[in-house]
PDB file of N, CA and C in Angstrom:
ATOM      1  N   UNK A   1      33.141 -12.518 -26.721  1.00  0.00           N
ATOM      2  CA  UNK A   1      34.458 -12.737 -26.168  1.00  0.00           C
ATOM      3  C   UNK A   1      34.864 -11.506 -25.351  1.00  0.00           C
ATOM      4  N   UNK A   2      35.299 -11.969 -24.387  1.00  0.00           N
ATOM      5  CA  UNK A   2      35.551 -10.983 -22.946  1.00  0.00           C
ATOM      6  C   UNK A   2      37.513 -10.695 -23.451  1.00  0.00           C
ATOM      7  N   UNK A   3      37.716  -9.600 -23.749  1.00  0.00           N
ATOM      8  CA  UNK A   3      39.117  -8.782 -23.539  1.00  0.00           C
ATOM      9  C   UNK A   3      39.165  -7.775 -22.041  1.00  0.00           C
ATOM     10  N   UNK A   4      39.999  -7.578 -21.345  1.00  0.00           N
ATOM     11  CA  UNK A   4      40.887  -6.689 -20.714  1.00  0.00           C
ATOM     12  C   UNK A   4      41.666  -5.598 -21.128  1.00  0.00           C
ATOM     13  N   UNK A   5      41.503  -4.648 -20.904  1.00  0.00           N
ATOM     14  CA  UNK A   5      42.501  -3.688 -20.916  1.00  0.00           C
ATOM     15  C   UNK A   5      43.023  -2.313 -19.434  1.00  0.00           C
ATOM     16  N   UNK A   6      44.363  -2.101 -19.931  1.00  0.00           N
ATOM     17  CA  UNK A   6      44.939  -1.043 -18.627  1.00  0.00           C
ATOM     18  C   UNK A   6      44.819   0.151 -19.454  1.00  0.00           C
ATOM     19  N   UNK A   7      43.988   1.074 -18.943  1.00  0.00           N
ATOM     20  CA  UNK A   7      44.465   2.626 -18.999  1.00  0.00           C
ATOM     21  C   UNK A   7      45.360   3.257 -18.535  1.00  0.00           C
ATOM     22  N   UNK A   8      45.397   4.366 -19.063  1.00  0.00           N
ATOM     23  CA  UNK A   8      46.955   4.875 -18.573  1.00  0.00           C
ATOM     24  C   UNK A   8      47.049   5.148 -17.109  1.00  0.00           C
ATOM     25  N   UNK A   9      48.096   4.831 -16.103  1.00  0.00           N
ATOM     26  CA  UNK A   9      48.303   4.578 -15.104  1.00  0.00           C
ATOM     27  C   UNK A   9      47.847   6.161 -14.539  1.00  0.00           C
ATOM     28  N   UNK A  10      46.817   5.518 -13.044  1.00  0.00           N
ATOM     29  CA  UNK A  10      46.558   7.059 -12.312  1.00  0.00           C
ATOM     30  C   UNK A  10      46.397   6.100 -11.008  1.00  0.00           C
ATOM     31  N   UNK A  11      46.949   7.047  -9.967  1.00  0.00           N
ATOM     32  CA  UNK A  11      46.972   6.802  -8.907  1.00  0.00           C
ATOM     33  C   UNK A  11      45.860   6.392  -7.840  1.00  0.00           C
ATOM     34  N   UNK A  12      44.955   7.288  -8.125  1.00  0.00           N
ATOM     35  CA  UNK A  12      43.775   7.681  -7.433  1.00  0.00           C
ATOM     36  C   UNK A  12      43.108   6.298  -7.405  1.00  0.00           C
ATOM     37  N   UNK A  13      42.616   5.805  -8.514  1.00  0.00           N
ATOM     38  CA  UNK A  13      41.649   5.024  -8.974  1.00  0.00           C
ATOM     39  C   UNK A  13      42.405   3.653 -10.020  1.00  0.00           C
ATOM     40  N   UNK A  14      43.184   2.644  -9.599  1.00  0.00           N
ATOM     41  CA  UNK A  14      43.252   2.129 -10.432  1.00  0.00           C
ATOM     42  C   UNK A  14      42.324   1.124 -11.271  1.00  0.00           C
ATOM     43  N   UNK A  15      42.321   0.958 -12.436  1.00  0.00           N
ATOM     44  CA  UNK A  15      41.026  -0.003 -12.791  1.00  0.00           C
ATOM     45  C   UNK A  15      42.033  -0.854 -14.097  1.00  0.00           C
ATOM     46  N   UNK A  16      40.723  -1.829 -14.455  1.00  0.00           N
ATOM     47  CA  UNK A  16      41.197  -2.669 -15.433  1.00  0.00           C
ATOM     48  C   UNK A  16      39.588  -2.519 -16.226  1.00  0.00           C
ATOM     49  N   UNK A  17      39.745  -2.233 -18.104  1.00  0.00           N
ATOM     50  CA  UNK A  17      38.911  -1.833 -18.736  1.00  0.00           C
ATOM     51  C   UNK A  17      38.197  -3.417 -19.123  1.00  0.00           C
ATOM     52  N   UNK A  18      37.296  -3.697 -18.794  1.00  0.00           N
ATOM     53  CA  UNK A  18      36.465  -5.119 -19.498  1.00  0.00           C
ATOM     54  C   UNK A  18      35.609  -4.575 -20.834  1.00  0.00           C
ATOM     55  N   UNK A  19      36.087  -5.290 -21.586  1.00  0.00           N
ATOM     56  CA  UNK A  19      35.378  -5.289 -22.989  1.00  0.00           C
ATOM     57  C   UNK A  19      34.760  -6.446 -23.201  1.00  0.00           C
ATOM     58  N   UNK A  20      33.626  -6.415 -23.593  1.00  0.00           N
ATOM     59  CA  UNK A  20      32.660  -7.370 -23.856  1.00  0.00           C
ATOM     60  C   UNK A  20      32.694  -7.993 -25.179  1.00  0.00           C
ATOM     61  N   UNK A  21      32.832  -6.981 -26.060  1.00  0.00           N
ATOM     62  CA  UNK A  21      32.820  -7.690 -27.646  1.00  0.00           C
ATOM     63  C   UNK A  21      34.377  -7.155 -27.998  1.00  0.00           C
ATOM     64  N   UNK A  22      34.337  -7.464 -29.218  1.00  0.00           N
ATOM     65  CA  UNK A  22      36.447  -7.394 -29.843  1.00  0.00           C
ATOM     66  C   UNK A  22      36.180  -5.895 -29.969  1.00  0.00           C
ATOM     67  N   UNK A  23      37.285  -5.186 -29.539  1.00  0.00           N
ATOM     68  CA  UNK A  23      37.014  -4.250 -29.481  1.00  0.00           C
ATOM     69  C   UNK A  23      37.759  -3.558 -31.369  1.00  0.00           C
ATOM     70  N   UNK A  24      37.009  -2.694 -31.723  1.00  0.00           N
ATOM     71  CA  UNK A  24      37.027  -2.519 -32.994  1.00  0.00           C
ATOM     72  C   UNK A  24      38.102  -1.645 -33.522  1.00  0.00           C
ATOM     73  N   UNK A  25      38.712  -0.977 -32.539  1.00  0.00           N
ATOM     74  CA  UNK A  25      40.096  -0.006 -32.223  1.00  0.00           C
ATOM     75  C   UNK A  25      40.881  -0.677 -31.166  1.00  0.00           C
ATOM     76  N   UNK A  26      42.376  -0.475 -31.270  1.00  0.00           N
ATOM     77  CA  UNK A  26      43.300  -1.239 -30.988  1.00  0.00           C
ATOM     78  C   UNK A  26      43.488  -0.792 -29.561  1.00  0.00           C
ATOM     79  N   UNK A  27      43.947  -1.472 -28.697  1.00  0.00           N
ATOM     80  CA  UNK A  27      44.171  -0.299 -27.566  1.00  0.00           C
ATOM     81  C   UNK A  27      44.907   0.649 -27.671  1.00  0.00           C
ATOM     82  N   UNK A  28      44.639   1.599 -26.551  1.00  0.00           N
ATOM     83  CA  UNK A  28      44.888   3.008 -26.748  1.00  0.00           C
ATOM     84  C   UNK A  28      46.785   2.786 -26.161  1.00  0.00           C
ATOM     85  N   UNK A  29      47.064   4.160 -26.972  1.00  0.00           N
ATOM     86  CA  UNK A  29      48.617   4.285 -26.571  1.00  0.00           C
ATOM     87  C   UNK A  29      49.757   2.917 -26.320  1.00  0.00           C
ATOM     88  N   UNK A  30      49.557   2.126 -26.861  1.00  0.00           N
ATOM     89  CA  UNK A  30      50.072   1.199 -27.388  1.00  0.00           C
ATOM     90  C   UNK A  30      49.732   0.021 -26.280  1.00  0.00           C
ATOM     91  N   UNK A  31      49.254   0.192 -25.556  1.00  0.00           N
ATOM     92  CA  UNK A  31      48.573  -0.895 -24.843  1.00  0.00           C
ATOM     93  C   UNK A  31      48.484  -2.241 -24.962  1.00  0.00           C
ATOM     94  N   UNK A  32      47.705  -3.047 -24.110  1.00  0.00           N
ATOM     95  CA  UNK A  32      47.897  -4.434 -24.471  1.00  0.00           C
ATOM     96  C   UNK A  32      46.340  -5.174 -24.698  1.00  0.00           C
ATOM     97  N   UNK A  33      45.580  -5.886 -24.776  1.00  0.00           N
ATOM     98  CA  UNK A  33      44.875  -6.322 -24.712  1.00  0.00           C
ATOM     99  C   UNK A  33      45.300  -7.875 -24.125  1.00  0.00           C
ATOM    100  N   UNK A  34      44.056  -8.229 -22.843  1.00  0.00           N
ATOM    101  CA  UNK A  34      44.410  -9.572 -22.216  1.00  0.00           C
ATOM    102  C   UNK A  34      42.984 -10.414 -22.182  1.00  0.00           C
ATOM    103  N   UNK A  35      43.516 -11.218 -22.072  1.00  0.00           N
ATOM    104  CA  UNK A  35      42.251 -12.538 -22.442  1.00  0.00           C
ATOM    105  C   UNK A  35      41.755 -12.771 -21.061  1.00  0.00           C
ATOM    106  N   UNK A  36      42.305 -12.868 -20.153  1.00  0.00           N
ATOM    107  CA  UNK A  36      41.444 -13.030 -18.482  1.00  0.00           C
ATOM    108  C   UNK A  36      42.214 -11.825 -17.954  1.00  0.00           C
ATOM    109  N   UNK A  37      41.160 -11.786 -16.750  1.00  0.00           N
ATOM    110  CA  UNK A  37      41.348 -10.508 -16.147  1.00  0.00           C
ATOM    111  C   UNK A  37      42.530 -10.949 -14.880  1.00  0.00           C
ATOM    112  N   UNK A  38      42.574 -11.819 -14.323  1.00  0.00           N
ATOM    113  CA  UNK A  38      43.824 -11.952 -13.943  1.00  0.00           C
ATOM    114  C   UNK A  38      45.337 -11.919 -14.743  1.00  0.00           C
ATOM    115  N   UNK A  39      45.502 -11.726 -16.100  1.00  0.00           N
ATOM    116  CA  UNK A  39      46.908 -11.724 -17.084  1.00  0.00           C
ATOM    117  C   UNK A  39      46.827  -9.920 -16.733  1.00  0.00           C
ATOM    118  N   UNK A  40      45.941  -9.580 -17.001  1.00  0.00           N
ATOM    119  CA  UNK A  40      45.340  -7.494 -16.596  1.00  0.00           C
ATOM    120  C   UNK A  40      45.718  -7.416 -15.620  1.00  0.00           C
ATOM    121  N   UNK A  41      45.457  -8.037 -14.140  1.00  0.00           N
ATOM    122  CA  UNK A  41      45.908  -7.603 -12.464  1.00  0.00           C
ATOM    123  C   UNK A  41      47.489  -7.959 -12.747  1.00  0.00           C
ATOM    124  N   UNK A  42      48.092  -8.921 -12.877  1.00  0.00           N
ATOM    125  CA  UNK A  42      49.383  -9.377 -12.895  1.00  0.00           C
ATOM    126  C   UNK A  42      49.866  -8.132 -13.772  1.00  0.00           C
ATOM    127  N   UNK A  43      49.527  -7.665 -14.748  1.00  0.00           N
ATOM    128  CA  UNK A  43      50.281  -6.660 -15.435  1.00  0.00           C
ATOM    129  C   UNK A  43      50.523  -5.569 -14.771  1.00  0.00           C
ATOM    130  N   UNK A  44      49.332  -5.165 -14.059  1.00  0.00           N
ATOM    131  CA  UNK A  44      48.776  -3.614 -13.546  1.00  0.00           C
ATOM    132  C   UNK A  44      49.516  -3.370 -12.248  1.00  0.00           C
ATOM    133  N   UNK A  45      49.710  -4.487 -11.742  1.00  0.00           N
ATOM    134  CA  UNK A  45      50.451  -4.819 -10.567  1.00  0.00           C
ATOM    135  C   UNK A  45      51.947  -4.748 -10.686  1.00  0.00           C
ATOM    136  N   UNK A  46      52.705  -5.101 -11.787  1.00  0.00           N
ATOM    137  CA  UNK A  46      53.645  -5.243 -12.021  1.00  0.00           C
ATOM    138  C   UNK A  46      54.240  -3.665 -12.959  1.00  0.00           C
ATOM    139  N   UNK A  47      53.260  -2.897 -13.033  1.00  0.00           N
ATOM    140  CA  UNK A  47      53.376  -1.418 -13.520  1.00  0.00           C
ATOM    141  C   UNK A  47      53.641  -0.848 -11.971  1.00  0.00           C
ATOM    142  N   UNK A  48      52.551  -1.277 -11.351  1.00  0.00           N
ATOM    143  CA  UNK A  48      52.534  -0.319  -9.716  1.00  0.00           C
ATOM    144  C   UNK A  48      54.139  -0.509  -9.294  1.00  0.00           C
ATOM    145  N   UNK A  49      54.509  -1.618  -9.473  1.00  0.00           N
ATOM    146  CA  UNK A  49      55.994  -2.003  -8.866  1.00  0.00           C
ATOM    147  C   UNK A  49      56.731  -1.496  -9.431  1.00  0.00           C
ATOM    148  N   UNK A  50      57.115  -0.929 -10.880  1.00  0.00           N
ATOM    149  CA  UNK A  50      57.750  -0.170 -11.659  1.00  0.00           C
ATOM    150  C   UNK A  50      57.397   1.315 -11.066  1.00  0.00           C
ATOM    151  N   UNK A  51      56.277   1.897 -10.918  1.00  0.00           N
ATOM    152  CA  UNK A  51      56.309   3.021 -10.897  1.00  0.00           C
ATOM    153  C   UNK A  51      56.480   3.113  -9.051  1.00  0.00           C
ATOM    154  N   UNK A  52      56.518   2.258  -8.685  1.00  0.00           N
ATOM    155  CA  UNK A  52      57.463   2.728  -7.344  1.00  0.00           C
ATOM    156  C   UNK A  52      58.597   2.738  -6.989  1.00  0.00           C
ATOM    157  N   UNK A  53      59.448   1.863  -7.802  1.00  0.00           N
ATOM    158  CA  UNK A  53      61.185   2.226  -7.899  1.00  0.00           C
ATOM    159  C   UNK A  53      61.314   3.825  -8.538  1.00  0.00           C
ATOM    160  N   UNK A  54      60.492   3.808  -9.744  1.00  0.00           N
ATOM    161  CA  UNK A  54      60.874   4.791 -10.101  1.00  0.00           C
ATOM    162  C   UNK A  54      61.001   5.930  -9.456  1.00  0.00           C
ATOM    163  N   UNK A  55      59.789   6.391  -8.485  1.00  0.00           N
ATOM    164  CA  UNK A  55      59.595   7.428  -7.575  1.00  0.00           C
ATOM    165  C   UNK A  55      60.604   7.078  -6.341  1.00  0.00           C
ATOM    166  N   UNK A  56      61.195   5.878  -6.078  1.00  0.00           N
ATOM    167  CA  UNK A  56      62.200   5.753  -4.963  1.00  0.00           C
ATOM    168  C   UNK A  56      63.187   6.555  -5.749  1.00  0.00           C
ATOM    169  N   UNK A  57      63.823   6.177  -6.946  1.00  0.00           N
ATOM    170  CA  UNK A  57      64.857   6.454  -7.665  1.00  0.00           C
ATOM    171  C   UNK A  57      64.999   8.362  -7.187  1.00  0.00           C
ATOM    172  N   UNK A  58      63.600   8.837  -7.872  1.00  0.00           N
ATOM    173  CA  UNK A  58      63.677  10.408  -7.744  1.00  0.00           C
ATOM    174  C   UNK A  58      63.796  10.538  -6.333  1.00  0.00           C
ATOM    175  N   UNK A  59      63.123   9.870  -5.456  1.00  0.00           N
ATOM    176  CA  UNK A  59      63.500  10.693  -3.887  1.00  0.00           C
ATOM    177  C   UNK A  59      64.540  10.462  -3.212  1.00  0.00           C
ATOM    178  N   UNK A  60      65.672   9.795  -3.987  1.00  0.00           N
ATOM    179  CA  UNK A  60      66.922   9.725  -3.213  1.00  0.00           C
ATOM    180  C   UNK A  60      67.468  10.586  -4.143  1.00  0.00           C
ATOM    181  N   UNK A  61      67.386  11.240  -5.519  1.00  0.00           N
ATOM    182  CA  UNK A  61      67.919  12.264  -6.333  1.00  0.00           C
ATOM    183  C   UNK A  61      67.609  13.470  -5.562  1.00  0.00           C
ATOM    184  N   UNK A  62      66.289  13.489  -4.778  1.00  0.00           N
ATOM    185  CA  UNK A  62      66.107  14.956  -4.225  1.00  0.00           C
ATOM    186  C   UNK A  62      67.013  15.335  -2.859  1.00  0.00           C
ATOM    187  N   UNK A  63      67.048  14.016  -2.381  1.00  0.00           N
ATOM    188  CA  UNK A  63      67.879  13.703  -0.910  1.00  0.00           C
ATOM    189  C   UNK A  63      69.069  14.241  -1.370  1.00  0.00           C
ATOM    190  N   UNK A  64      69.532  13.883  -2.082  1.00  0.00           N
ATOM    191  CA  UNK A  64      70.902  13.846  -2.728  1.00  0.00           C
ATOM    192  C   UNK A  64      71.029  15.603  -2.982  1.00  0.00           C
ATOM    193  N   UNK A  65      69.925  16.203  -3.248  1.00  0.00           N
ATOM    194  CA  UNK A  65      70.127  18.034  -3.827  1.00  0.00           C
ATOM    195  C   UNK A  65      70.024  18.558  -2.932  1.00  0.00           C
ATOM    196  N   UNK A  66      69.033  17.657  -1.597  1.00  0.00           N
ATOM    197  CA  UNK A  66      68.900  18.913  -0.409  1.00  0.00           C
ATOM    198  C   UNK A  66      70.479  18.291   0.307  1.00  0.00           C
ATOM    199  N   UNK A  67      71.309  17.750   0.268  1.00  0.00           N
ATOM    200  CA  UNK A  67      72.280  17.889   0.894  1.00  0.00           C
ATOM    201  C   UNK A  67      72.882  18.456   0.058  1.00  0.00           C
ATOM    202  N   UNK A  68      73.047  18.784  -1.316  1.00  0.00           N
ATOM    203  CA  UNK A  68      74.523  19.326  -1.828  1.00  0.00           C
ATOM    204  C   UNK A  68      73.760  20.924  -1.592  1.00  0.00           C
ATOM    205  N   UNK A  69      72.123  21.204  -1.582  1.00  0.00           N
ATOM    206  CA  UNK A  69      72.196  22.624  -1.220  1.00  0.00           C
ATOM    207  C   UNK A  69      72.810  22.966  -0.056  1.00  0.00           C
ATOM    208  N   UNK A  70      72.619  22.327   1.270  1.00  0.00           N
ATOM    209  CA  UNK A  70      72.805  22.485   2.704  1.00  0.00           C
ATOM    210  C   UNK A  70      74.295  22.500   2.566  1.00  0.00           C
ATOM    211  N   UNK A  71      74.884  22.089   1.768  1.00  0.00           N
ATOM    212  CA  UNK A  71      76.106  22.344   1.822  1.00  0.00           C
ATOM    213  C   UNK A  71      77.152  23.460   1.385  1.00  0.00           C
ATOM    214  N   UNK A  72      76.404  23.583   0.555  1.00  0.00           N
ATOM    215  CA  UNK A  72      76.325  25.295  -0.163  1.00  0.00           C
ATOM    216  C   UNK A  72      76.250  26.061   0.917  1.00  0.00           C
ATOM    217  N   UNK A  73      75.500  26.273   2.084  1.00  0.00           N
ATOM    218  CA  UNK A  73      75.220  27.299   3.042  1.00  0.00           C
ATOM    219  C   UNK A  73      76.404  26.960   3.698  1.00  0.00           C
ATOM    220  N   UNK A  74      76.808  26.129   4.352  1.00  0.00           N
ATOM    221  CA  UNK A  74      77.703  26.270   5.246  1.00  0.00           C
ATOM    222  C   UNK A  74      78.974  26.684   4.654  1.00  0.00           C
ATOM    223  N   UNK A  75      79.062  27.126   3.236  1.00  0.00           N
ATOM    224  CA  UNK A  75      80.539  27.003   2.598  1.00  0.00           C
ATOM    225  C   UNK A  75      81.345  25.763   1.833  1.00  0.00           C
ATOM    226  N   UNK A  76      80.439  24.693   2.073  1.00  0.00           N
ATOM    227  CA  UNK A  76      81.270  23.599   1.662  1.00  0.00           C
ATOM    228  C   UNK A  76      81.203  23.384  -0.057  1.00  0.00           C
ATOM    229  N   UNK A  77      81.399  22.447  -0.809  1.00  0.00           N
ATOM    230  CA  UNK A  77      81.603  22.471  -2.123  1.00  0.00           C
ATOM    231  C   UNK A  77      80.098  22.519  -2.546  1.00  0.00           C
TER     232      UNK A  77
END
């Protein structure tokens, strides 16, 4: 019996882990185990989409510091 699994998310290289037999340890870091490898892409895919709001989220927080620094220089609050 064929399982799926996601490792912890890296940019570089994403992959999806195929296990051939049940695997005898649970997945790692609380993970999921999936029965076809398309339920694995739909997941992995749906992480990528999470972890790109998230990084939108921070680069309008940084937008947001380089104007309150720039504002600092000119005197303003």
């Amino acid at each position: 019996m064929r399982k799926f699994e996601l490792p912890p998310m890296n940019i570089q290289r994403p992959r999806i882990i195929e296990h051939h037999a049940i695997p005898i340890r649970g997945p790692r870091r609380g993970g999921k185990y999936f029965d076809t490898w398309e339920e694995a892409h739909a997941a992995l895919l749906e992480r990528a989409h999470k972890r790109v709001t998230v990084c939108e989220r921070t680069l309008v927080e940084a937008r947001q510091f380089i104007v309150k620094v720039e504002a600092m220089r000119k005197g303003g609050k």
